[in-house]
PDB file of N, CA and C in Angstrom:
ATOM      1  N   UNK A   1       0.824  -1.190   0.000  1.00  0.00           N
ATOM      2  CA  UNK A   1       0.000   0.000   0.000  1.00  0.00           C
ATOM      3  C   UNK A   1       0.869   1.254   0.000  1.00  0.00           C
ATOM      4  N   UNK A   2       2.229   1.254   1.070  1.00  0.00           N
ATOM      5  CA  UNK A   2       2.749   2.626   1.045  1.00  0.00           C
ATOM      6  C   UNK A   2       3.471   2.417  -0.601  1.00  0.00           C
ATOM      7  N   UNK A   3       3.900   1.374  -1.343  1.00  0.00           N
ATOM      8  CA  UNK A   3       4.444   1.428  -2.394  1.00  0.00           C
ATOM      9  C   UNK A   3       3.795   2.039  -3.829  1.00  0.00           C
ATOM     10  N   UNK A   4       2.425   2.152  -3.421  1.00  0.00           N
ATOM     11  CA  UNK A   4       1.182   2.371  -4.752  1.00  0.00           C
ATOM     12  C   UNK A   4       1.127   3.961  -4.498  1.00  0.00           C
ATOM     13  N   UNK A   5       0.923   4.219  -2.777  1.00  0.00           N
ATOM     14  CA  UNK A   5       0.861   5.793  -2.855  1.00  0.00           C
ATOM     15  C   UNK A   5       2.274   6.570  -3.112  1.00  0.00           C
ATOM     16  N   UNK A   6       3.421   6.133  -2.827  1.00  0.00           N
ATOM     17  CA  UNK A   6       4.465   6.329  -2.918  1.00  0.00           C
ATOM     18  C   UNK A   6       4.314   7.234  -4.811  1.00  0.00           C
ATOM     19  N   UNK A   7       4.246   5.694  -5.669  1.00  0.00           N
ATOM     20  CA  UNK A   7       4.534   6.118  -6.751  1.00  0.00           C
ATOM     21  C   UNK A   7       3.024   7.065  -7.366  1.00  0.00           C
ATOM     22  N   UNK A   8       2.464   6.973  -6.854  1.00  0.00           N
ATOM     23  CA  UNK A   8       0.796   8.013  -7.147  1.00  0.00           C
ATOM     24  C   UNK A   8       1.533   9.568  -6.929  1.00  0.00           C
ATOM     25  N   UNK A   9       2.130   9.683  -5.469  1.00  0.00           N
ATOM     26  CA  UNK A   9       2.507  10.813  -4.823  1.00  0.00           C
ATOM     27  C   UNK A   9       4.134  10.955  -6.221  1.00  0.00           C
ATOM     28  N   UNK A  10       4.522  10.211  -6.585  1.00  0.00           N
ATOM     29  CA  UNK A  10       5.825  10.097  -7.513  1.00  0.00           C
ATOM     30  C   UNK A  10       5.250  11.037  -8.918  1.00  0.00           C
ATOM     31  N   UNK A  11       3.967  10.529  -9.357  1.00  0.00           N
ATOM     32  CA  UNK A  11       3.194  10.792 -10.665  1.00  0.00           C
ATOM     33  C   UNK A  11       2.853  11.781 -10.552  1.00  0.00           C
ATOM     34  N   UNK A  12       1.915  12.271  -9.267  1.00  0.00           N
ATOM     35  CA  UNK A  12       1.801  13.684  -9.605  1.00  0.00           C
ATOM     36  C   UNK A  12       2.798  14.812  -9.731  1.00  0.00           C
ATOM     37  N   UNK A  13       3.601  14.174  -8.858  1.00  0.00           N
ATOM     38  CA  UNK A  13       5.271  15.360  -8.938  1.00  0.00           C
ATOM     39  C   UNK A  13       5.457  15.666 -10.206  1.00  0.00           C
ATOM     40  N   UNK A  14       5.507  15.125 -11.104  1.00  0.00           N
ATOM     41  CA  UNK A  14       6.120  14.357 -12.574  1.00  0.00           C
ATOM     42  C   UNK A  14       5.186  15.208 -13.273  1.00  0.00           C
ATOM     43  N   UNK A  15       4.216  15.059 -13.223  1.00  0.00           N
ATOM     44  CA  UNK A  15       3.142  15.788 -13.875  1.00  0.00           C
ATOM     45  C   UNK A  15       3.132  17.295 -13.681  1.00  0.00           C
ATOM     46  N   UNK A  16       3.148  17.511 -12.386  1.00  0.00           N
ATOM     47  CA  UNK A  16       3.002  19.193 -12.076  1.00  0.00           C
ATOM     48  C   UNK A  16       4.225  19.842 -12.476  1.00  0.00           C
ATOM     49  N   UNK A  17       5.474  19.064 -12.222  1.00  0.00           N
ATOM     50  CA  UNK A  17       7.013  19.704 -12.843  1.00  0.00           C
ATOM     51  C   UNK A  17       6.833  19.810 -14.166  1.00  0.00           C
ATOM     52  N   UNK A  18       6.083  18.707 -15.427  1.00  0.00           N
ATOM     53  CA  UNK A  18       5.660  19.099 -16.292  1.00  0.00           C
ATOM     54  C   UNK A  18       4.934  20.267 -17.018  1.00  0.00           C
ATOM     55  N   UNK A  19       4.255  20.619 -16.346  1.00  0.00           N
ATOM     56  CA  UNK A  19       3.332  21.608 -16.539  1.00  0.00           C
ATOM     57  C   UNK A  19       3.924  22.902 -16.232  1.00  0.00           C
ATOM     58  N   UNK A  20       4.758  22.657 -14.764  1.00  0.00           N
ATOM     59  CA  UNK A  20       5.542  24.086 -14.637  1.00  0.00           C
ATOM     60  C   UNK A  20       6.498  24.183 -15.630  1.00  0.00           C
ATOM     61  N   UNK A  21       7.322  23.475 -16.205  1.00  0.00           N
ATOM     62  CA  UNK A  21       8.158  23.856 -17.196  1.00  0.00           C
ATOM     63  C   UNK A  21       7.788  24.195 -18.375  1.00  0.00           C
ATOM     64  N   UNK A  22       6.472  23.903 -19.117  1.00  0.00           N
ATOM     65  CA  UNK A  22       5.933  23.895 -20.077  1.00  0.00           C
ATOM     66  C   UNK A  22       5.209  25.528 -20.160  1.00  0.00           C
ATOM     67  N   UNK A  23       5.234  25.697 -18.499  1.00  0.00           N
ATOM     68  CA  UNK A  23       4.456  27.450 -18.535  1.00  0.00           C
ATOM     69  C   UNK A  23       5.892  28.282 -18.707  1.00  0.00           C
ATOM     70  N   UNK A  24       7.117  27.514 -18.085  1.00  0.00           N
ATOM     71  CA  UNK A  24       8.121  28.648 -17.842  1.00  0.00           C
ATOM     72  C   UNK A  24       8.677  28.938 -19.564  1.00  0.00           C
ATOM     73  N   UNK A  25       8.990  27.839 -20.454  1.00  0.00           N
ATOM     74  CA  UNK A  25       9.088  28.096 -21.507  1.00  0.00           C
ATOM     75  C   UNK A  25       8.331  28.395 -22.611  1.00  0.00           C
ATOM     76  N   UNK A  26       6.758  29.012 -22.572  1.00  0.00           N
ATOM     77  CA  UNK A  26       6.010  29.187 -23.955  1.00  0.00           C
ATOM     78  C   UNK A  26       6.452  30.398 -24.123  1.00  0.00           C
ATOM     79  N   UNK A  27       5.936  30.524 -25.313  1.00  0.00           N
ATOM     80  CA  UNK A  27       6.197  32.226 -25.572  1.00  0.00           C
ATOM     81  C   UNK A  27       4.394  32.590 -25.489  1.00  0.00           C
ATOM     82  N   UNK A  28       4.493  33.663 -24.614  1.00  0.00           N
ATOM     83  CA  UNK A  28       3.332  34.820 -24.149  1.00  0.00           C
ATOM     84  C   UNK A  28       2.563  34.967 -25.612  1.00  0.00           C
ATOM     85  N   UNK A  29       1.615  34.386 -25.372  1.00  0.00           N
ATOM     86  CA  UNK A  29       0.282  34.511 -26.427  1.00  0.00           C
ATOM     87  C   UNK A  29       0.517  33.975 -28.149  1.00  0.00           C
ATOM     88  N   UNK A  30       1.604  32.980 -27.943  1.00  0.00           N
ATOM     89  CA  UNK A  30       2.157  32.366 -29.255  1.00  0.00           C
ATOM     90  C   UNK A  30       0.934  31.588 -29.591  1.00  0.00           C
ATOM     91  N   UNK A  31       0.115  30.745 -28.785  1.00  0.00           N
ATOM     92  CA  UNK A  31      -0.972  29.709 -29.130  1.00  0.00           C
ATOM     93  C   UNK A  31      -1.692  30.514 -29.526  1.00  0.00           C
ATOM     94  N   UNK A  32      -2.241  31.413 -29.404  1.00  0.00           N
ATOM     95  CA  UNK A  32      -3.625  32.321 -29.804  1.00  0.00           C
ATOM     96  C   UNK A  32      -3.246  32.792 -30.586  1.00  0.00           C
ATOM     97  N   UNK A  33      -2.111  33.698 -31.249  1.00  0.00           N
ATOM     98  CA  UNK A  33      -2.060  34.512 -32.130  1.00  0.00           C
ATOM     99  C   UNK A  33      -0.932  34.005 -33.627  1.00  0.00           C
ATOM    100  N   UNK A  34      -1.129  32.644 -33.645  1.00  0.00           N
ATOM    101  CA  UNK A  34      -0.126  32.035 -34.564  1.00  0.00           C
ATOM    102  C   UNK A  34      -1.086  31.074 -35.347  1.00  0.00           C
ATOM    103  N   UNK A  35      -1.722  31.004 -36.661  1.00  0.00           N
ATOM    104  CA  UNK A  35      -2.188  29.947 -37.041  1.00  0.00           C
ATOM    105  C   UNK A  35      -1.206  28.414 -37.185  1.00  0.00           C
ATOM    106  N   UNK A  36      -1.782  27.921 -37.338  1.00  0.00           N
ATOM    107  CA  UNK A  36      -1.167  26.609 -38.176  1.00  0.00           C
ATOM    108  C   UNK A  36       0.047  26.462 -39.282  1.00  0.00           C
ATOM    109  N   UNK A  37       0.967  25.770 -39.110  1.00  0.00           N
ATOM    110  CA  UNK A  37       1.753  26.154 -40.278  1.00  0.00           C
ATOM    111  C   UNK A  37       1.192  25.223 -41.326  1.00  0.00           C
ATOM    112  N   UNK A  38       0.836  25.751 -42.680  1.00  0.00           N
ATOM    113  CA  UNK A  38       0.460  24.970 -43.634  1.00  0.00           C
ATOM    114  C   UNK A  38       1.285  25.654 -44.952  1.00  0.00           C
ATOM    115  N   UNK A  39       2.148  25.319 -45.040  1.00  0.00           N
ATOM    116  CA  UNK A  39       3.311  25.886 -46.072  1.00  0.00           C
ATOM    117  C   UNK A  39       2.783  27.487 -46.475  1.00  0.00           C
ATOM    118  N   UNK A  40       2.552  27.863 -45.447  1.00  0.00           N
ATOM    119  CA  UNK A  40       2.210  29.710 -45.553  1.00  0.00           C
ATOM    120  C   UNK A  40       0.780  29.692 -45.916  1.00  0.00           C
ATOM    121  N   UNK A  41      -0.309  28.758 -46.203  1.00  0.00           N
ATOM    122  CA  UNK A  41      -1.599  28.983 -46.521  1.00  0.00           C
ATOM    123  C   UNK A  41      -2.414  28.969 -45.510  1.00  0.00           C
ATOM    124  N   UNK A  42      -3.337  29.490 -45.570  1.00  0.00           N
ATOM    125  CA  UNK A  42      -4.325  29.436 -44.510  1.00  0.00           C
ATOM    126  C   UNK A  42      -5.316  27.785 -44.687  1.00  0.00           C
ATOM    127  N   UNK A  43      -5.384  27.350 -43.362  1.00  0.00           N
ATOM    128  CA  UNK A  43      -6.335  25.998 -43.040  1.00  0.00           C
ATOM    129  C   UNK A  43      -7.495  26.012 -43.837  1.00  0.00           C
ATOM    130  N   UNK A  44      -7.791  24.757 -44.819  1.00  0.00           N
ATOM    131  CA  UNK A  44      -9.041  25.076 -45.376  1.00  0.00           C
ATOM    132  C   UNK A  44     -10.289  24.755 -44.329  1.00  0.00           C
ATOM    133  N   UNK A  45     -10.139  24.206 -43.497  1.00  0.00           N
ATOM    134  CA  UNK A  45     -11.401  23.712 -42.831  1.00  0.00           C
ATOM    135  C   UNK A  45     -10.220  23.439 -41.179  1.00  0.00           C
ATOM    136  N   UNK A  46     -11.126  22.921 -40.032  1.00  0.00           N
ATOM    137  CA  UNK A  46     -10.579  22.933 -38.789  1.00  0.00           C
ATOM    138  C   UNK A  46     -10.321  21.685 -38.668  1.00  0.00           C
ATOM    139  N   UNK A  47      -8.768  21.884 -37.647  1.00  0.00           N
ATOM    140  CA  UNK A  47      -8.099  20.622 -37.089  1.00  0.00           C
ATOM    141  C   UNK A  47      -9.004  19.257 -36.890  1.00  0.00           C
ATOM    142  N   UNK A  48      -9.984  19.633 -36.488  1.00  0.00           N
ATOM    143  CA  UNK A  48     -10.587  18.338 -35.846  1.00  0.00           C
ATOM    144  C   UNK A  48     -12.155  18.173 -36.633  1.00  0.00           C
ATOM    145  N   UNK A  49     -12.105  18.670 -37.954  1.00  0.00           N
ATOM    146  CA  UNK A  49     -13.696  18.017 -38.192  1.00  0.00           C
ATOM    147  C   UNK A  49     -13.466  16.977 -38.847  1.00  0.00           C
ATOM    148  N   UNK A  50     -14.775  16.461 -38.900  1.00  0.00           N
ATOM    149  CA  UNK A  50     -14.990  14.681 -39.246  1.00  0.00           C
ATOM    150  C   UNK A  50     -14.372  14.202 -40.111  1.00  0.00           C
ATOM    151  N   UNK A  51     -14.144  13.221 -40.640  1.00  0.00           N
ATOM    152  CA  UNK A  51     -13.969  11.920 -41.422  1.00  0.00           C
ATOM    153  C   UNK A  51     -15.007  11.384 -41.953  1.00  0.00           C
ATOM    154  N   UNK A  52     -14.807  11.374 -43.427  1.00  0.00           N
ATOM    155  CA  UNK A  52     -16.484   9.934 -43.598  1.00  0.00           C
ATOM    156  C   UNK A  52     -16.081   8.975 -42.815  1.00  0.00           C
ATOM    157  N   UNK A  53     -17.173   8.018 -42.869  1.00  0.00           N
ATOM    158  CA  UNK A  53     -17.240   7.095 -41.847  1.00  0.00           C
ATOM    159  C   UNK A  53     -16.382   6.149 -42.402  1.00  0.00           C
ATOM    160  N   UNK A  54     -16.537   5.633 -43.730  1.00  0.00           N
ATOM    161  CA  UNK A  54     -15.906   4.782 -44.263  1.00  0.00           C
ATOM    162  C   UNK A  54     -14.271   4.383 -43.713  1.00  0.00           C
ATOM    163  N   UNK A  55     -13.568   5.946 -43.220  1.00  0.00           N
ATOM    164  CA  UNK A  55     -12.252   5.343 -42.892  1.00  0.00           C
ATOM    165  C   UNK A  55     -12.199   4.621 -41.558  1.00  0.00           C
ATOM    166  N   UNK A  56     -12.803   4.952 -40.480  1.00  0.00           N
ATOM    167  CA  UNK A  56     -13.207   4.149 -39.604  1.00  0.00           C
ATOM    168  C   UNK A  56     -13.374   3.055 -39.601  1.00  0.00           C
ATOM    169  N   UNK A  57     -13.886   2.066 -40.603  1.00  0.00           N
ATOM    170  CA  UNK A  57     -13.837   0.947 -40.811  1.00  0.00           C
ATOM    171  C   UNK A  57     -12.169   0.421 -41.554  1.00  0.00           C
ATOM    172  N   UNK A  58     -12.079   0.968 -41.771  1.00  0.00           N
ATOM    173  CA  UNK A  58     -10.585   0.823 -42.680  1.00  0.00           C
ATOM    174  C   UNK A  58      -9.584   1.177 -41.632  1.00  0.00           C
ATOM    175  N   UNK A  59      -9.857   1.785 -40.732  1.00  0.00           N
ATOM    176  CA  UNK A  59      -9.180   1.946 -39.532  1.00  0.00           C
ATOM    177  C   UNK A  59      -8.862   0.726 -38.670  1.00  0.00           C
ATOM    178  N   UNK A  60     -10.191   0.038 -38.688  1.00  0.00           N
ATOM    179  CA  UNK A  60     -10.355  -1.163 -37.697  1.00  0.00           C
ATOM    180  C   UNK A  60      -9.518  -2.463 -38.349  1.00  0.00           C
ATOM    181  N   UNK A  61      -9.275  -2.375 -39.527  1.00  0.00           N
ATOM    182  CA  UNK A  61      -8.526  -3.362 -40.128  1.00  0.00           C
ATOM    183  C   UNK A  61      -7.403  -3.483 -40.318  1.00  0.00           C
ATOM    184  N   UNK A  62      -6.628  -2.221 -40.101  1.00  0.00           N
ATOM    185  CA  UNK A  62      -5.664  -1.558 -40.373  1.00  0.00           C
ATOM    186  C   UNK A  62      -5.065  -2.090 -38.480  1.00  0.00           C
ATOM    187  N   UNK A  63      -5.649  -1.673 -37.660  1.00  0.00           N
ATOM    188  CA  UNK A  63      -5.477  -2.447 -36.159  1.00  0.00           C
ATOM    189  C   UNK A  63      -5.686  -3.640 -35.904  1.00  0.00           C
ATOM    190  N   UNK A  64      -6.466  -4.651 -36.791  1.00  0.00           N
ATOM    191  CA  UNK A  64      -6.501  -5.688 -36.937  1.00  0.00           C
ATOM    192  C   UNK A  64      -5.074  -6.367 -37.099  1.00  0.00           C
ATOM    193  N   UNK A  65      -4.309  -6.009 -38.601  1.00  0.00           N
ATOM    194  CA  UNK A  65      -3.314  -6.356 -38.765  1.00  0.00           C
ATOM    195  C   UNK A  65      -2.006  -5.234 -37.829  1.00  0.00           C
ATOM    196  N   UNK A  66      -2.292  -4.561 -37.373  1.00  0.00           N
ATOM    197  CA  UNK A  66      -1.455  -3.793 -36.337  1.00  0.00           C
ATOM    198  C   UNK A  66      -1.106  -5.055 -35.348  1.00  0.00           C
ATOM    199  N   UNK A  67      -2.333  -5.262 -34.721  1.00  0.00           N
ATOM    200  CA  UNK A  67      -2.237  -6.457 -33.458  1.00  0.00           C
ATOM    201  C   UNK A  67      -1.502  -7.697 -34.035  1.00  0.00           C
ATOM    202  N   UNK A  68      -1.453  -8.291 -35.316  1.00  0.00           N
ATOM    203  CA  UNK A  68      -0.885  -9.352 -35.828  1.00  0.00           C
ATOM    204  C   UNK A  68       0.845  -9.314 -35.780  1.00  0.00           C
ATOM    205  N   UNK A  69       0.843  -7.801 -35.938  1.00  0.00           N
ATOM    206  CA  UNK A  69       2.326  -8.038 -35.722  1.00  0.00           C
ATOM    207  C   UNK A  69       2.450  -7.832 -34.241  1.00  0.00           C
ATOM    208  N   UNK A  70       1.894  -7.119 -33.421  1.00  0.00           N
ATOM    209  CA  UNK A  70       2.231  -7.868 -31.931  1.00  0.00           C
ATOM    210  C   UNK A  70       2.359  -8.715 -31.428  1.00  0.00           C
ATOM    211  N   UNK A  71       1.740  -9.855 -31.947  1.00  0.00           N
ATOM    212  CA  UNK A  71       1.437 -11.175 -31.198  1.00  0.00           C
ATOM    213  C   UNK A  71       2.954 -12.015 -32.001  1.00  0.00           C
ATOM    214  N   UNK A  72       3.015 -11.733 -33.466  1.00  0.00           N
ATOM    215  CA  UNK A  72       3.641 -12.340 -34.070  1.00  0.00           C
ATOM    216  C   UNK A  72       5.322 -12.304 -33.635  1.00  0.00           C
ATOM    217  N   UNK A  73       5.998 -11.307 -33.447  1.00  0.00           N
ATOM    218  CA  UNK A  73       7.242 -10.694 -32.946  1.00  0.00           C
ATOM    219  C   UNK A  73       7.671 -11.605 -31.712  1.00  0.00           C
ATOM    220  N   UNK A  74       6.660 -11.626 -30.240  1.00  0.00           N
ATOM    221  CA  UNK A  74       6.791 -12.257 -29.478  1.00  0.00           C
ATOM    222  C   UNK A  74       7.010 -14.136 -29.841  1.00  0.00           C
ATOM    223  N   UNK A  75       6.500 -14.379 -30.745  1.00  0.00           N
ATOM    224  CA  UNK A  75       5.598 -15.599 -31.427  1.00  0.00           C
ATOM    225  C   UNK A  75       7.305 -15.771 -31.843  1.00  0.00           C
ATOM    226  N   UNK A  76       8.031 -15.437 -32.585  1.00  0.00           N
ATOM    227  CA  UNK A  76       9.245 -15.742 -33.316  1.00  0.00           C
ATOM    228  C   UNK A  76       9.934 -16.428 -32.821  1.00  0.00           C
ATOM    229  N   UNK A  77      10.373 -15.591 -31.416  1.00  0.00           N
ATOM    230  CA  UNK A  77      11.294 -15.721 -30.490  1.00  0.00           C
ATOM    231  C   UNK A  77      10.717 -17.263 -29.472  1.00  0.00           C
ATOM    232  N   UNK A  78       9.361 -17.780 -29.662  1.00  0.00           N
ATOM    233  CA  UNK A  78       9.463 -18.975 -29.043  1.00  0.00           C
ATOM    234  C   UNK A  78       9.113 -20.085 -29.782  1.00  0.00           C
ATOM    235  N   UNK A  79       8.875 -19.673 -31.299  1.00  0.00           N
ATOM    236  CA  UNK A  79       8.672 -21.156 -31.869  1.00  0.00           C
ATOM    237  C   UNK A  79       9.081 -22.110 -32.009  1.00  0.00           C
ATOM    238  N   UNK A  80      10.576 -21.556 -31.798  1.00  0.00           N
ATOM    239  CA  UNK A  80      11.864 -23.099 -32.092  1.00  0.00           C
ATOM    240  C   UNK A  80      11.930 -24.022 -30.742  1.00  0.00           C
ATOM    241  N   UNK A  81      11.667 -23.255 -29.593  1.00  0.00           N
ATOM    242  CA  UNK A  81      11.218 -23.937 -28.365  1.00  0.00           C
ATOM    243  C   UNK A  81      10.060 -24.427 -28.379  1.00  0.00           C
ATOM    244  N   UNK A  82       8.822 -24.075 -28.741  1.00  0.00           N
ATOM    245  CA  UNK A  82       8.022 -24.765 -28.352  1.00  0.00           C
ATOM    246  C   UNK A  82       7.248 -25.878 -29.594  1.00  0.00           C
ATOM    247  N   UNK A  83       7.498 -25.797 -30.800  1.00  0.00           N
ATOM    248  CA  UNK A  83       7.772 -26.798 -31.922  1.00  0.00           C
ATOM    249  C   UNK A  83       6.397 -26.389 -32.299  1.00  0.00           C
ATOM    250  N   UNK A  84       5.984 -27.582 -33.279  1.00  0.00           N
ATOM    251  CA  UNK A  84       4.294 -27.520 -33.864  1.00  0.00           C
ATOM    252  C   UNK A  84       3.435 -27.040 -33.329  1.00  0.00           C
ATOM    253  N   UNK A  85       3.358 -26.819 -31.985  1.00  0.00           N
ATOM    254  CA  UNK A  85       1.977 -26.432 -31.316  1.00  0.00           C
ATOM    255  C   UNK A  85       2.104 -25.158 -31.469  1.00  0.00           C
ATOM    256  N   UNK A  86       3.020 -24.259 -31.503  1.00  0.00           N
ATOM    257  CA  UNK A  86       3.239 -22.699 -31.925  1.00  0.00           C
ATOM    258  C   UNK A  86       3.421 -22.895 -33.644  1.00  0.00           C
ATOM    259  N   UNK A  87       3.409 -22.954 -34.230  1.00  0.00           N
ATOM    260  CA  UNK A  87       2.884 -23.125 -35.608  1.00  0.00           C
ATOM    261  C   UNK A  87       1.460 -23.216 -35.919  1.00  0.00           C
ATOM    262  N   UNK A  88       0.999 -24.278 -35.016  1.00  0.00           N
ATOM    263  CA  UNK A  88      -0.141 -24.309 -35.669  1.00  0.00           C
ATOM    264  C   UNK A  88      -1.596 -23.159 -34.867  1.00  0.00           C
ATOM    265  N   UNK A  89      -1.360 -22.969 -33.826  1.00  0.00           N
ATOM    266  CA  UNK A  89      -1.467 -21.837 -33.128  1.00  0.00           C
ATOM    267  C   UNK A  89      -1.667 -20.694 -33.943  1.00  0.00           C
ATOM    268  N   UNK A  90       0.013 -20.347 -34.453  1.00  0.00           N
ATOM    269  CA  UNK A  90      -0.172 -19.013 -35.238  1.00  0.00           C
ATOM    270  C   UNK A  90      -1.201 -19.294 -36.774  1.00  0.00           C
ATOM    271  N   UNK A  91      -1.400 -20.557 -36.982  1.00  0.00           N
ATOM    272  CA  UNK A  91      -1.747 -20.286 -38.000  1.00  0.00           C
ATOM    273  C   UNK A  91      -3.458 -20.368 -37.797  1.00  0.00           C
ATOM    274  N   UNK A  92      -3.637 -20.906 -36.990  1.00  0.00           N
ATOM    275  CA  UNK A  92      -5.539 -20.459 -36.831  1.00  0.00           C
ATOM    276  C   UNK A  92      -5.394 -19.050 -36.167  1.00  0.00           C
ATOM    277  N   UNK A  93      -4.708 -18.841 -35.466  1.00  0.00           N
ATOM    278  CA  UNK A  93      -4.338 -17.147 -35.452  1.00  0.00           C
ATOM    279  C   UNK A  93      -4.903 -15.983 -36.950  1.00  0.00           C
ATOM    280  N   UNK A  94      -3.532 -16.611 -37.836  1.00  0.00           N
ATOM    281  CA  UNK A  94      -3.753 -15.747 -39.077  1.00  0.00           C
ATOM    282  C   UNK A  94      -4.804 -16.425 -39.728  1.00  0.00           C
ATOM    283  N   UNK A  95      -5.389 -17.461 -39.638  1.00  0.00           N
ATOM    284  CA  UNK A  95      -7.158 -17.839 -39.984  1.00  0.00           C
ATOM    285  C   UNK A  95      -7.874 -16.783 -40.210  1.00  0.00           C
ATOM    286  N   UNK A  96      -8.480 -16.887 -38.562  1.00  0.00           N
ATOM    287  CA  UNK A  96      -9.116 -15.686 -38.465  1.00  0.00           C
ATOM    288  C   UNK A  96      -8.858 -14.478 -39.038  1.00  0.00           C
ATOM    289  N   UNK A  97      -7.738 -13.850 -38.587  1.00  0.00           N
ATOM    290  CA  UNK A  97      -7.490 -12.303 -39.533  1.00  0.00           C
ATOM    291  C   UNK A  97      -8.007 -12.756 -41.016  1.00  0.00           C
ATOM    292  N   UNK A  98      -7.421 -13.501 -41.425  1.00  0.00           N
ATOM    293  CA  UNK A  98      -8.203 -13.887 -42.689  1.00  0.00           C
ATOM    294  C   UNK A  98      -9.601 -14.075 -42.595  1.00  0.00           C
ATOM    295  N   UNK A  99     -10.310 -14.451 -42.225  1.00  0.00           N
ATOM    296  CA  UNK A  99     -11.243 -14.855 -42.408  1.00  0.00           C
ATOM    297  C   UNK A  99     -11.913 -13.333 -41.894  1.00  0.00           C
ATOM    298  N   UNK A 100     -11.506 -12.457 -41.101  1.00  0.00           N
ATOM    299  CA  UNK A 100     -11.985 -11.204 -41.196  1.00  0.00           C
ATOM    300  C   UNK A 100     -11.740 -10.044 -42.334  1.00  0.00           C
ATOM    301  N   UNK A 101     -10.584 -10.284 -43.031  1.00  0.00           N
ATOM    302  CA  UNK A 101     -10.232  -9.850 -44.307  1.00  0.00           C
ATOM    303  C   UNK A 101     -11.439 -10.077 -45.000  1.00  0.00           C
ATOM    304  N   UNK A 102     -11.694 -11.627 -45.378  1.00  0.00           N
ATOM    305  CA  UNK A 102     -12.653 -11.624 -46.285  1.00  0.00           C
ATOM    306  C   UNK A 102     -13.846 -10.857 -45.900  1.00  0.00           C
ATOM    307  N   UNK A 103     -14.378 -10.928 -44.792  1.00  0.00           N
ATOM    308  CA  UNK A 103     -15.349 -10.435 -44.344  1.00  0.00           C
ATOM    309  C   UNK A 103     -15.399  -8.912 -44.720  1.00  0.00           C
ATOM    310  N   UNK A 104     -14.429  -8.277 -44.510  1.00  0.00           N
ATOM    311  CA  UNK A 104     -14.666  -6.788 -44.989  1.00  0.00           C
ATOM    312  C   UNK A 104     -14.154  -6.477 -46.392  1.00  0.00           C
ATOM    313  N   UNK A 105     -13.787  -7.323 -46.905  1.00  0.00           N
ATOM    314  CA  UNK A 105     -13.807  -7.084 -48.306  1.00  0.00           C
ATOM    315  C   UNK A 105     -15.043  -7.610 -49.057  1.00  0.00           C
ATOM    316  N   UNK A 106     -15.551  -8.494 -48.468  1.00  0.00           N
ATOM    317  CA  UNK A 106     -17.392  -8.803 -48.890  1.00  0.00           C
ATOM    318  C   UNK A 106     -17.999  -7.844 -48.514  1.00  0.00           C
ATOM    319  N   UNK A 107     -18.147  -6.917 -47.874  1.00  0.00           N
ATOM    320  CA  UNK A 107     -18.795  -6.113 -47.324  1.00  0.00           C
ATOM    321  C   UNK A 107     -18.493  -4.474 -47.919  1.00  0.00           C
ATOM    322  N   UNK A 108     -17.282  -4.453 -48.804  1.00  0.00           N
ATOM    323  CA  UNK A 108     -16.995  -3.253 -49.527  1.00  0.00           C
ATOM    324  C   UNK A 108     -15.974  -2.558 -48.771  1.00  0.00           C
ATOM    325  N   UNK A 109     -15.374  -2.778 -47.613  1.00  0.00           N
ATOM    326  CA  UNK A 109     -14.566  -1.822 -47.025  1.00  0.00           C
ATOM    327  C   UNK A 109     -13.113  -1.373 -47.961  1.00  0.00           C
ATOM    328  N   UNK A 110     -12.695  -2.363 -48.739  1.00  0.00           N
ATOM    329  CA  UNK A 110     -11.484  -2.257 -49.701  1.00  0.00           C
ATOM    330  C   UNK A 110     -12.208  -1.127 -51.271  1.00  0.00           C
ATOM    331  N   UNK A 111     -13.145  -0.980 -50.850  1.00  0.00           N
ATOM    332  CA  UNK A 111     -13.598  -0.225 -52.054  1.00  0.00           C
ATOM    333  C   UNK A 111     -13.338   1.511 -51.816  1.00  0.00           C
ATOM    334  N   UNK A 112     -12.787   2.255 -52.593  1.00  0.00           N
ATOM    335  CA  UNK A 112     -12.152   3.324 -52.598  1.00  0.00           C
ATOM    336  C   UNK A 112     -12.981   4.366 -53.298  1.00  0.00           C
ATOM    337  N   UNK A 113     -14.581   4.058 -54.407  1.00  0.00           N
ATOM    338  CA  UNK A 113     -15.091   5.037 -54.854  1.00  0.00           C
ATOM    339  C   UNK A 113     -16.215   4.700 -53.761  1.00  0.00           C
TER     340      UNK A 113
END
């Protein structure tokens, strides 16, 4: 228990020294009075409006195979130890991703018009 508040009481330090250094070095009213750098043009539209939806889905697949190489990297380093059963493992592993591939390519997500 004193070890959890210890590092809680550690985090906020960390955080607030953050913040104080971040006030001691801005420059005075640089955020408000500086647009965006966009090779000298002005922003056609704002930082944060939407996306069609469509990339969102293309997003999710895109993390799909993100996670494949996570699992896979770790996966390298023990296959020669642990023989066929990590082979065949990874490969109903990449099944599925496949079998979710197809799924969103039946469904149009690979479609670009």
């Amino acid at each position: 228990m004193l070890g959890a508040l210890a590092a809680l009481v550690a985090v906020v330090l960390v955080a607030a020294a953050v913040y104080a250094v971040t006030r001691l070095v801005r420059l005075a009213g640089a955020a408000r009075d500086v647009l965006p750098f966009l090779s000298g043009g002005s922003p056609a539209e704002h930082a944060v409006s939407r996306f069609h939806v469509r990339w969102y889905t293309i997003t999710m697949v895109f993390l799909a195979f993100d996670m494949e190489m996570v699992f896979m990297y770790p996966w390298t380093l023990v296959v020669a130890e642990v023989g066929t059963t990590a082979v065949v493992e990874m490969f109903a592993f990449l099944a599925v991703l496949v079998a979710g591939v197809w799924y969103a390519r039946r469904e149009g997500v690979f479609r670009w018009t």
